[in-house]
PDB file of N, CA and C in Angstrom:
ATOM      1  N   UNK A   1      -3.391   8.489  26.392  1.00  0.00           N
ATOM      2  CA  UNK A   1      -3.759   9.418  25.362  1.00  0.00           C
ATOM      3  C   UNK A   1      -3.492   8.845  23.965  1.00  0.00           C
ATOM      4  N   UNK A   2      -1.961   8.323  23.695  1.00  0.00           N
ATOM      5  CA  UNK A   2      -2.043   7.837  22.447  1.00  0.00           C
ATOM      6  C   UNK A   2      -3.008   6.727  22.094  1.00  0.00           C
ATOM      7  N   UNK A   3      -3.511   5.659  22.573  1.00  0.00           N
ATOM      8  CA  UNK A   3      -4.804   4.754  22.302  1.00  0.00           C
ATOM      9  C   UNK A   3      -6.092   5.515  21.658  1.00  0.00           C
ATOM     10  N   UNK A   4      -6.408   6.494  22.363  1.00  0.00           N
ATOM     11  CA  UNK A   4      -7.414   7.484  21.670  1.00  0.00           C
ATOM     12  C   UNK A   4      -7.176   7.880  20.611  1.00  0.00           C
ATOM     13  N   UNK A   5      -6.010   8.625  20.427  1.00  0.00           N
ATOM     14  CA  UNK A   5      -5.419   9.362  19.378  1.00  0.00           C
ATOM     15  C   UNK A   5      -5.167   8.647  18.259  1.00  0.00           C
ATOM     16  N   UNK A   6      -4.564   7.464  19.117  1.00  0.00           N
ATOM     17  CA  UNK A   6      -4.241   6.312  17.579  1.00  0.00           C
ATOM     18  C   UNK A   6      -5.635   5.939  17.032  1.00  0.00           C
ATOM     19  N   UNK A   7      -6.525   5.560  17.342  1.00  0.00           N
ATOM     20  CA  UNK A   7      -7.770   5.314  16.916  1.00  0.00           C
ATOM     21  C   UNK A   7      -8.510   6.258  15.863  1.00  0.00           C
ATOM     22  N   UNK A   8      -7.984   7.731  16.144  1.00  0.00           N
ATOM     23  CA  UNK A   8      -9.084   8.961  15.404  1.00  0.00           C
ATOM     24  C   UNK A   8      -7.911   8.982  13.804  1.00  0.00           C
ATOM     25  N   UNK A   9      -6.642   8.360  14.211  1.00  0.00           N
ATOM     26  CA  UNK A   9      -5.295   8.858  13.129  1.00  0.00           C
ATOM     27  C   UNK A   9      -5.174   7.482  12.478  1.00  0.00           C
ATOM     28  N   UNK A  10      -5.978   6.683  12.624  1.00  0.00           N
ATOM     29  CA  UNK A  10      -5.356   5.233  11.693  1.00  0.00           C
ATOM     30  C   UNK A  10      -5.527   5.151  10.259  1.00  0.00           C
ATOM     31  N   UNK A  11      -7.062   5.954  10.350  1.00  0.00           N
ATOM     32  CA  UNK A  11      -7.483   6.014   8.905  1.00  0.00           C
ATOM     33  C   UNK A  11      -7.021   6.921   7.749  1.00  0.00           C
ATOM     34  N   UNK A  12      -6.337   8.269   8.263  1.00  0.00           N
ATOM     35  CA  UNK A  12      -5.441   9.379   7.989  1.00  0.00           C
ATOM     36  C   UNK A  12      -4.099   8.352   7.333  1.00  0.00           C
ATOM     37  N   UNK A  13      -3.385   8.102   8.142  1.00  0.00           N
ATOM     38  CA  UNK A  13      -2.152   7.122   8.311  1.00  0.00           C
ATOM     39  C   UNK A  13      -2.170   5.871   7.234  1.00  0.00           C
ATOM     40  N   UNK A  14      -3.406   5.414   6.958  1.00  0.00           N
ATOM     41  CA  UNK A  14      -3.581   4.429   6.145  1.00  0.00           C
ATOM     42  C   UNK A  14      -3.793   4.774   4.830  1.00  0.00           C
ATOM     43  N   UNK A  15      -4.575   5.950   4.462  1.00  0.00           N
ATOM     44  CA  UNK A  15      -4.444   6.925   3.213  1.00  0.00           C
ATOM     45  C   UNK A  15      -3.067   7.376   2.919  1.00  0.00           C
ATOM     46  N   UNK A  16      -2.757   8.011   3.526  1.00  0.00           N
ATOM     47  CA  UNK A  16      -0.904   8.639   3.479  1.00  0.00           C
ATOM     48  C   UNK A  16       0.243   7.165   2.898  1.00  0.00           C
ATOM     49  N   UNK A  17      -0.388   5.838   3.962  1.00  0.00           N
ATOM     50  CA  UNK A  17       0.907   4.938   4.141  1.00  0.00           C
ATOM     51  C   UNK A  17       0.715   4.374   2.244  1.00  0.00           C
ATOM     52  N   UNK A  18      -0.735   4.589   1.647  1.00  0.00           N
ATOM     53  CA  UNK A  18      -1.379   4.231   0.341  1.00  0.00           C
ATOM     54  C   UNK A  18      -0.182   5.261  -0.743  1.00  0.00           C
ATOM     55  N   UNK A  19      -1.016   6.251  -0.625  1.00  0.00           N
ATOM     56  CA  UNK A  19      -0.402   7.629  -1.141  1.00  0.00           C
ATOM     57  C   UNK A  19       1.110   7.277  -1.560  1.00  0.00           C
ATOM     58  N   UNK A  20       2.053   6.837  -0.889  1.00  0.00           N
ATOM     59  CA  UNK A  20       3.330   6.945  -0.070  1.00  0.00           C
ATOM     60  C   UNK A  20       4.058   5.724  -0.792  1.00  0.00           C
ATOM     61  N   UNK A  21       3.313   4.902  -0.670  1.00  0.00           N
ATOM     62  CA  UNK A  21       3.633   3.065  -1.306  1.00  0.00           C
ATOM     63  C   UNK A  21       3.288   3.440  -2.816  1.00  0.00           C
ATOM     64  N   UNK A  22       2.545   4.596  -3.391  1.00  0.00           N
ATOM     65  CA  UNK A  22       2.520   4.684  -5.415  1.00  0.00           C
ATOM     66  C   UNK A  22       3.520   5.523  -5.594  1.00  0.00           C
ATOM     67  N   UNK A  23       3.902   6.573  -4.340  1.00  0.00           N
ATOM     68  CA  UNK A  23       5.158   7.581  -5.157  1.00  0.00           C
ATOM     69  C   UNK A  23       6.484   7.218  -5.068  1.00  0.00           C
ATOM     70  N   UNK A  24       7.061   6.680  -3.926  1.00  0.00           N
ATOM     71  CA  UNK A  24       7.661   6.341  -3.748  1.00  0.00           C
ATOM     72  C   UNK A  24       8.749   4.926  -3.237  1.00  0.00           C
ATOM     73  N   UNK A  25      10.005   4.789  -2.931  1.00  0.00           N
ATOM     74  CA  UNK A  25      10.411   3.859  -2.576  1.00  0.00           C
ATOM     75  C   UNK A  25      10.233   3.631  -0.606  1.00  0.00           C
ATOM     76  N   UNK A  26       9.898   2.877  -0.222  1.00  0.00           N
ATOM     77  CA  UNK A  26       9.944   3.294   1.265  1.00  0.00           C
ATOM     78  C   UNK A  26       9.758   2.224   2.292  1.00  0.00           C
ATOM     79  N   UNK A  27      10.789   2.447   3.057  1.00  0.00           N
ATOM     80  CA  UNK A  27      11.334   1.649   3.853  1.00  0.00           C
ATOM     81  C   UNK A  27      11.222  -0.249   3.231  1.00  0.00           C
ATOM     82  N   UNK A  28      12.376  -0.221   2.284  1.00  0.00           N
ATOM     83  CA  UNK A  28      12.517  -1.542   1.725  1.00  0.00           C
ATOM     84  C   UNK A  28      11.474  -1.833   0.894  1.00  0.00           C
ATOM     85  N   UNK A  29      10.036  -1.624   0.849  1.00  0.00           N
ATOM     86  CA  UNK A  29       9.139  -1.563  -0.293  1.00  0.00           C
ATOM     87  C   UNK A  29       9.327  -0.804  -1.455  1.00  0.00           C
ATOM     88  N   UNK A  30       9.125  -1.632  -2.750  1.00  0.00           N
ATOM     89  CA  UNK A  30       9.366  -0.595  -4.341  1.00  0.00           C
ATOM     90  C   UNK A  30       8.220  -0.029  -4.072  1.00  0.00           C
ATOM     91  N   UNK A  31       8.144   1.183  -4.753  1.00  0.00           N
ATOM     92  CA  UNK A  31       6.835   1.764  -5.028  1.00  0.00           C
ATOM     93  C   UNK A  31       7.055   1.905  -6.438  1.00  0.00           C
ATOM     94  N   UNK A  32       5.745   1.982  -6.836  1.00  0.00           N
ATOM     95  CA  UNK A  32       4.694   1.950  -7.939  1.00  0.00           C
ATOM     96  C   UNK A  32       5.686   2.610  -8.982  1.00  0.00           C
ATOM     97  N   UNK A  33       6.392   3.702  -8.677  1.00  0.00           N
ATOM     98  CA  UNK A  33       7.232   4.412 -10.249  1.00  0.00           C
ATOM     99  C   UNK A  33       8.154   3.431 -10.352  1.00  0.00           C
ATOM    100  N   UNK A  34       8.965   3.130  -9.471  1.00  0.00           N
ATOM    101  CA  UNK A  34      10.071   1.893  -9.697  1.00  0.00           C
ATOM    102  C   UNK A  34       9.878   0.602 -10.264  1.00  0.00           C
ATOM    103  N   UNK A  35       8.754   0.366  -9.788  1.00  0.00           N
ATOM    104  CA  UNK A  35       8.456  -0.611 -10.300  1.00  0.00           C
ATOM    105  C   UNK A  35       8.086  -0.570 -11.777  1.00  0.00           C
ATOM    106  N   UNK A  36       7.488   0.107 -12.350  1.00  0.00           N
ATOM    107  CA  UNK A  36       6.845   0.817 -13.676  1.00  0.00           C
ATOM    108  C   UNK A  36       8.169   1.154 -14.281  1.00  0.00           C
ATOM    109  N   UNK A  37       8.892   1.727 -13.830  1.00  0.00           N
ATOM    110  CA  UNK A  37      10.086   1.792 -14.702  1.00  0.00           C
ATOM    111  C   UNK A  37      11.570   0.469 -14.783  1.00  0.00           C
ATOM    112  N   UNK A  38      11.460  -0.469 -13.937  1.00  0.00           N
ATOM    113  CA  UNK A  38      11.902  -1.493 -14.288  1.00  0.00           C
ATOM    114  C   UNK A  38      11.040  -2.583 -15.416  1.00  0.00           C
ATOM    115  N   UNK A  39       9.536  -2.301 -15.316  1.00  0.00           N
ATOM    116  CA  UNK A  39       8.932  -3.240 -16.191  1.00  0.00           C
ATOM    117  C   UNK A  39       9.533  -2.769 -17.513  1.00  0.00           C
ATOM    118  N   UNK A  40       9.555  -1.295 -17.614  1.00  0.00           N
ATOM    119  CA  UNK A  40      10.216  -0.413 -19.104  1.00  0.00           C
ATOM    120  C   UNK A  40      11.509  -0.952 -19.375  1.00  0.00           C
ATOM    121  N   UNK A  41      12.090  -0.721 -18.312  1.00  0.00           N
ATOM    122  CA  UNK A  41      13.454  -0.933 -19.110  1.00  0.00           C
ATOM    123  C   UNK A  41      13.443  -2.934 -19.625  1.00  0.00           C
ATOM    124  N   UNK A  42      12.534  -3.844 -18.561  1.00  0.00           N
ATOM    125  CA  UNK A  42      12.702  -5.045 -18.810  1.00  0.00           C
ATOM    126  C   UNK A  42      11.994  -5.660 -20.112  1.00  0.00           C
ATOM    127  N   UNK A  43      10.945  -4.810 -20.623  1.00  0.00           N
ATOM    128  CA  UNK A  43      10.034  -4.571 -21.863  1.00  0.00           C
ATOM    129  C   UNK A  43      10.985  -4.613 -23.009  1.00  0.00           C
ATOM    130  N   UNK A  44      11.830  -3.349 -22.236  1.00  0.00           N
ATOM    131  CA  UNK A  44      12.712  -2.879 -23.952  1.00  0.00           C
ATOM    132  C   UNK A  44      13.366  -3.640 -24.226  1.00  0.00           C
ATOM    133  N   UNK A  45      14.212  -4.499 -23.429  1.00  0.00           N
ATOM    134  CA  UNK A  45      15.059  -5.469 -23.734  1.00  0.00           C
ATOM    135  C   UNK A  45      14.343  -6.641 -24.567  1.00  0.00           C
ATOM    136  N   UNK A  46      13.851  -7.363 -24.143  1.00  0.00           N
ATOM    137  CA  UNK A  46      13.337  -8.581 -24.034  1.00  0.00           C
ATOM    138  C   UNK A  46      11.735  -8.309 -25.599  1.00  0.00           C
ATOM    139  N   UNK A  47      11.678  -7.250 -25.018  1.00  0.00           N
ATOM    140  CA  UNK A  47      10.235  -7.222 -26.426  1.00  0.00           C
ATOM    141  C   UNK A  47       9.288  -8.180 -25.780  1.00  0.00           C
ATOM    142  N   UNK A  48       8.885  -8.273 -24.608  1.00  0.00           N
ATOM    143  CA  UNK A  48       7.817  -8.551 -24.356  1.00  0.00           C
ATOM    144  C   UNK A  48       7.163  -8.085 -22.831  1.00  0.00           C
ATOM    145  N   UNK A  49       6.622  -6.788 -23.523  1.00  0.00           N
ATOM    146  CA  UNK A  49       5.955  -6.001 -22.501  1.00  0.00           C
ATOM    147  C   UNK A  49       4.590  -6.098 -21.835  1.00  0.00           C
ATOM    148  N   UNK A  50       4.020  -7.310 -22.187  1.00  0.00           N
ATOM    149  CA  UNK A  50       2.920  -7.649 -21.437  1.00  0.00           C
ATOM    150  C   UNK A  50       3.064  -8.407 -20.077  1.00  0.00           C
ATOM    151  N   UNK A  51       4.324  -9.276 -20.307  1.00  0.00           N
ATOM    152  CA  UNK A  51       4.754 -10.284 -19.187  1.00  0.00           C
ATOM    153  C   UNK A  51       4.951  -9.528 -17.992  1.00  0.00           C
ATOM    154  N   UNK A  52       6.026  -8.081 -18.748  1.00  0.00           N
ATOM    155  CA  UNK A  52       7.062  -7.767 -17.106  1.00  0.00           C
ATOM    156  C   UNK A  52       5.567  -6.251 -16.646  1.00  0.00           C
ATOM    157  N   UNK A  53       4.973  -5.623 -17.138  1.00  0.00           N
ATOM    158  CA  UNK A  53       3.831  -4.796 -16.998  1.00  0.00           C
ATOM    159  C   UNK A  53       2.844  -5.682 -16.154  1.00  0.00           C
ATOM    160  N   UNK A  54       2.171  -7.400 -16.437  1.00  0.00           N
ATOM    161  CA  UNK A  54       1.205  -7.488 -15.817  1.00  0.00           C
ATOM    162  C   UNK A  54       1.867  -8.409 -14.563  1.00  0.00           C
ATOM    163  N   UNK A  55       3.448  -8.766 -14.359  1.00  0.00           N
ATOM    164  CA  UNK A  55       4.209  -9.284 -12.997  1.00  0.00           C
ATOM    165  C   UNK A  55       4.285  -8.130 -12.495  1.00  0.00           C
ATOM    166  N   UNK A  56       4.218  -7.018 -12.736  1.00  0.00           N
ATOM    167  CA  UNK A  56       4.534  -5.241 -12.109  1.00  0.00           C
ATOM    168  C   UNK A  56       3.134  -4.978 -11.445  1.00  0.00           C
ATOM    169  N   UNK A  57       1.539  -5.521 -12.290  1.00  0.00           N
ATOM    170  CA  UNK A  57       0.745  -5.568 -11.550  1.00  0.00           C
ATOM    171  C   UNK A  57       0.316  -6.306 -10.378  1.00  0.00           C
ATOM    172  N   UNK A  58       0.779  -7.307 -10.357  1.00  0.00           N
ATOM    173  CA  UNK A  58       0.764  -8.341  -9.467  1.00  0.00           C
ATOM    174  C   UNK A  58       1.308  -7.999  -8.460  1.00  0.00           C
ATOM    175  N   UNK A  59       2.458  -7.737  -8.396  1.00  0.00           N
ATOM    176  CA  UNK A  59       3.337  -7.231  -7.426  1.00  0.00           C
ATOM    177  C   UNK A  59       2.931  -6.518  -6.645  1.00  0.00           C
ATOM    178  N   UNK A  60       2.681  -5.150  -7.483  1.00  0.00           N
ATOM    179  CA  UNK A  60       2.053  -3.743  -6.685  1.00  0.00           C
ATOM    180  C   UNK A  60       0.852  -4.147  -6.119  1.00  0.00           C
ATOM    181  N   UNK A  61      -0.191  -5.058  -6.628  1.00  0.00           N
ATOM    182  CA  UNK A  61      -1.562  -5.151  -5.847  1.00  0.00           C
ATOM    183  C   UNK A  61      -1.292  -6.135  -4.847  1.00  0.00           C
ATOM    184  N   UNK A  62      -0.293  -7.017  -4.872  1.00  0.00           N
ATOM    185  CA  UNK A  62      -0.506  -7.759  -3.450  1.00  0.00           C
ATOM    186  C   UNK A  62       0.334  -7.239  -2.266  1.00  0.00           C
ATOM    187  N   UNK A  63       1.439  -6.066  -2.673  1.00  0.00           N
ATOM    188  CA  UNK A  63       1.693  -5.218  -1.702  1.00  0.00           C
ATOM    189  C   UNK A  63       0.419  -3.989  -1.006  1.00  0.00           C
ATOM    190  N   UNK A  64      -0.210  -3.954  -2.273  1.00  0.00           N
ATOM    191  CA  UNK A  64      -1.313  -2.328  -1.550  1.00  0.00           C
ATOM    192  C   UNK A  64      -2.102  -3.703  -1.037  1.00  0.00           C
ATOM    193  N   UNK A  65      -2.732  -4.809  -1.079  1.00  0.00           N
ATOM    194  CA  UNK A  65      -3.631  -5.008  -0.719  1.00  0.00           C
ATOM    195  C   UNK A  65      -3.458  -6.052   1.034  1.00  0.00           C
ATOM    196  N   UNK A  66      -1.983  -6.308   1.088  1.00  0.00           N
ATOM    197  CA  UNK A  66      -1.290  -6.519   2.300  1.00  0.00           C
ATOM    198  C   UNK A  66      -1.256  -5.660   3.499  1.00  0.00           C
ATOM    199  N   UNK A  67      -1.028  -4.236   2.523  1.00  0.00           N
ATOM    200  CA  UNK A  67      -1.017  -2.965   3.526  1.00  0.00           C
ATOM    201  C   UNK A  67      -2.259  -2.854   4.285  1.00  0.00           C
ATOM    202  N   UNK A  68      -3.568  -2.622   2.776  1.00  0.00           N
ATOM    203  CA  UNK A  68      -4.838  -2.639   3.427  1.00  0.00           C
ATOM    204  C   UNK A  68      -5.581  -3.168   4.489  1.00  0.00           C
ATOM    205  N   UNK A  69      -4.970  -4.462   4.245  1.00  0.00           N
ATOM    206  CA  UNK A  69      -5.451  -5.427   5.547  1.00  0.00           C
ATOM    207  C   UNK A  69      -4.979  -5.554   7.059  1.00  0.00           C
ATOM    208  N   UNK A  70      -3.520  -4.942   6.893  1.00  0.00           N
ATOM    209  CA  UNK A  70      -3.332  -4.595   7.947  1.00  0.00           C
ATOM    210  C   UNK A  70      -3.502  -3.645   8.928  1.00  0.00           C
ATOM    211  N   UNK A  71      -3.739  -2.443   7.558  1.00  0.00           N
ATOM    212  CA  UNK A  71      -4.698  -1.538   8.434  1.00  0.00           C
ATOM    213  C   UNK A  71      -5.590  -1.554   8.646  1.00  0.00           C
ATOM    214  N   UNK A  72      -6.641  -1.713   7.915  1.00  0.00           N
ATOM    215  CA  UNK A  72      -7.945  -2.858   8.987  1.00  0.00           C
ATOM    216  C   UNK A  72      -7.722  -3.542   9.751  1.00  0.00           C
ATOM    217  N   UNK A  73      -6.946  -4.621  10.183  1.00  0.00           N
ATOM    218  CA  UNK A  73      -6.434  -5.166  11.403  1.00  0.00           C
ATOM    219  C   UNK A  73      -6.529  -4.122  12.532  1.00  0.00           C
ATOM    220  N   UNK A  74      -5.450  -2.906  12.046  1.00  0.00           N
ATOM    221  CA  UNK A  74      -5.202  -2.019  13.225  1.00  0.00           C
ATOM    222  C   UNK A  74      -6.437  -1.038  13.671  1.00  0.00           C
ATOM    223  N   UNK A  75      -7.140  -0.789  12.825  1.00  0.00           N
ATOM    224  CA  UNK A  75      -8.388   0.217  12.898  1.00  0.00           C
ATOM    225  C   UNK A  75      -9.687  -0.715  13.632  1.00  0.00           C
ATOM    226  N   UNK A  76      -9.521  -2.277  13.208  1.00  0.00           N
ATOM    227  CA  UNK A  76     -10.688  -3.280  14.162  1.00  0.00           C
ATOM    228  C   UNK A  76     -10.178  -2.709  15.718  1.00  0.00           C
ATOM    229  N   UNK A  77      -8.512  -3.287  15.833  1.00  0.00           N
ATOM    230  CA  UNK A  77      -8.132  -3.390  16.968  1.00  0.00           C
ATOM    231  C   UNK A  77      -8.486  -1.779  17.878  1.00  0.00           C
ATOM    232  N   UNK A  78      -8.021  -0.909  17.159  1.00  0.00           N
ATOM    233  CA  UNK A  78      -7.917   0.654  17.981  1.00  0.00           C
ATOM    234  C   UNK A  78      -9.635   0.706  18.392  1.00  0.00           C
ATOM    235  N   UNK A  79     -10.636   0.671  17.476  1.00  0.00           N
ATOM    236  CA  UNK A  79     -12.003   1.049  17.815  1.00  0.00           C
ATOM    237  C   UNK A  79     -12.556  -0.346  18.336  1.00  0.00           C
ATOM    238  N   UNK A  80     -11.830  -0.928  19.480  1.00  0.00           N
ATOM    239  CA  UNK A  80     -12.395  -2.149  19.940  1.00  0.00           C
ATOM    240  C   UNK A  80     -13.084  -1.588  20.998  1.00  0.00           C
ATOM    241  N   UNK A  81     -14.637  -1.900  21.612  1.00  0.00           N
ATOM    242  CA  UNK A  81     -14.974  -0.931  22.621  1.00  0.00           C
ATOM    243  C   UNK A  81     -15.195   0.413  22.545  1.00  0.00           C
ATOM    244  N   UNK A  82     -15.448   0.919  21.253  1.00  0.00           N
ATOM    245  CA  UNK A  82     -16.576   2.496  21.530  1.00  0.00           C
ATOM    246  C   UNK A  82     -17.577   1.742  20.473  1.00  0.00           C
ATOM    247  N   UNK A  83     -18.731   2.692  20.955  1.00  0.00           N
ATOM    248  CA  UNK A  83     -19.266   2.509  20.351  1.00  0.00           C
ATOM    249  C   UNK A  83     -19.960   3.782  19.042  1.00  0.00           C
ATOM    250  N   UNK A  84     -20.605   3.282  17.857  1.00  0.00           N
ATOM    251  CA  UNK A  84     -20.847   3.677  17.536  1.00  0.00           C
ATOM    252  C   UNK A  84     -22.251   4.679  17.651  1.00  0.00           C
ATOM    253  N   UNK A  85     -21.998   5.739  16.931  1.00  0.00           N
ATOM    254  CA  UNK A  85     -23.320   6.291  17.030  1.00  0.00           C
ATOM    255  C   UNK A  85     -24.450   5.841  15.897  1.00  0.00           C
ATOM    256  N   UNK A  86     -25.594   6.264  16.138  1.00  0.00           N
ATOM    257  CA  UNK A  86     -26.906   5.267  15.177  1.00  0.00           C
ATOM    258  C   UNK A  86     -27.023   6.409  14.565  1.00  0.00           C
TER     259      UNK A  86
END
């Protein structure tokens, strides 16, 4: 049952795990406010807020875009064998 189930819930799960990775901190990953507010405080110091803002972008997009791929990984793997409808 869960193989089915996991298949119809990956894409749910992959929105949420998105959602989840900008609000918050979670499970050992910064999320998006933390991060945004260390670039602030590292801005104020230093007076140069373009550096620690566009390493804050970097950061955050190669974590969301790590996630992404792995959930595509998992969503190839779950819908391996049905087929689609035309």
């Amino acid at each position: 049952m869960i193989p089915q189930v996991l298949r119809l819930a990956l894409p749910g799960l992959a929105n949420v795990w998105q959602l989840l990775l900008k609000e918050v901190a979670l499970a050992s990953l910064v999320g998006l406010e933390d991060l945004m507010r260390s670039a602030r405080v590292a801005s104020g110091s230093t007076r140069e807020p373009f550096t620690f803002y566009f390493s804050t972008l970097i950061i955050f997009w190669l974590i969301a875009l790590k996630s992404g791929f792995w959930f595509e990984r998992a969503e190839k793997w779950a819908n391996k064998g049905v087929r689609r409808a035309a």
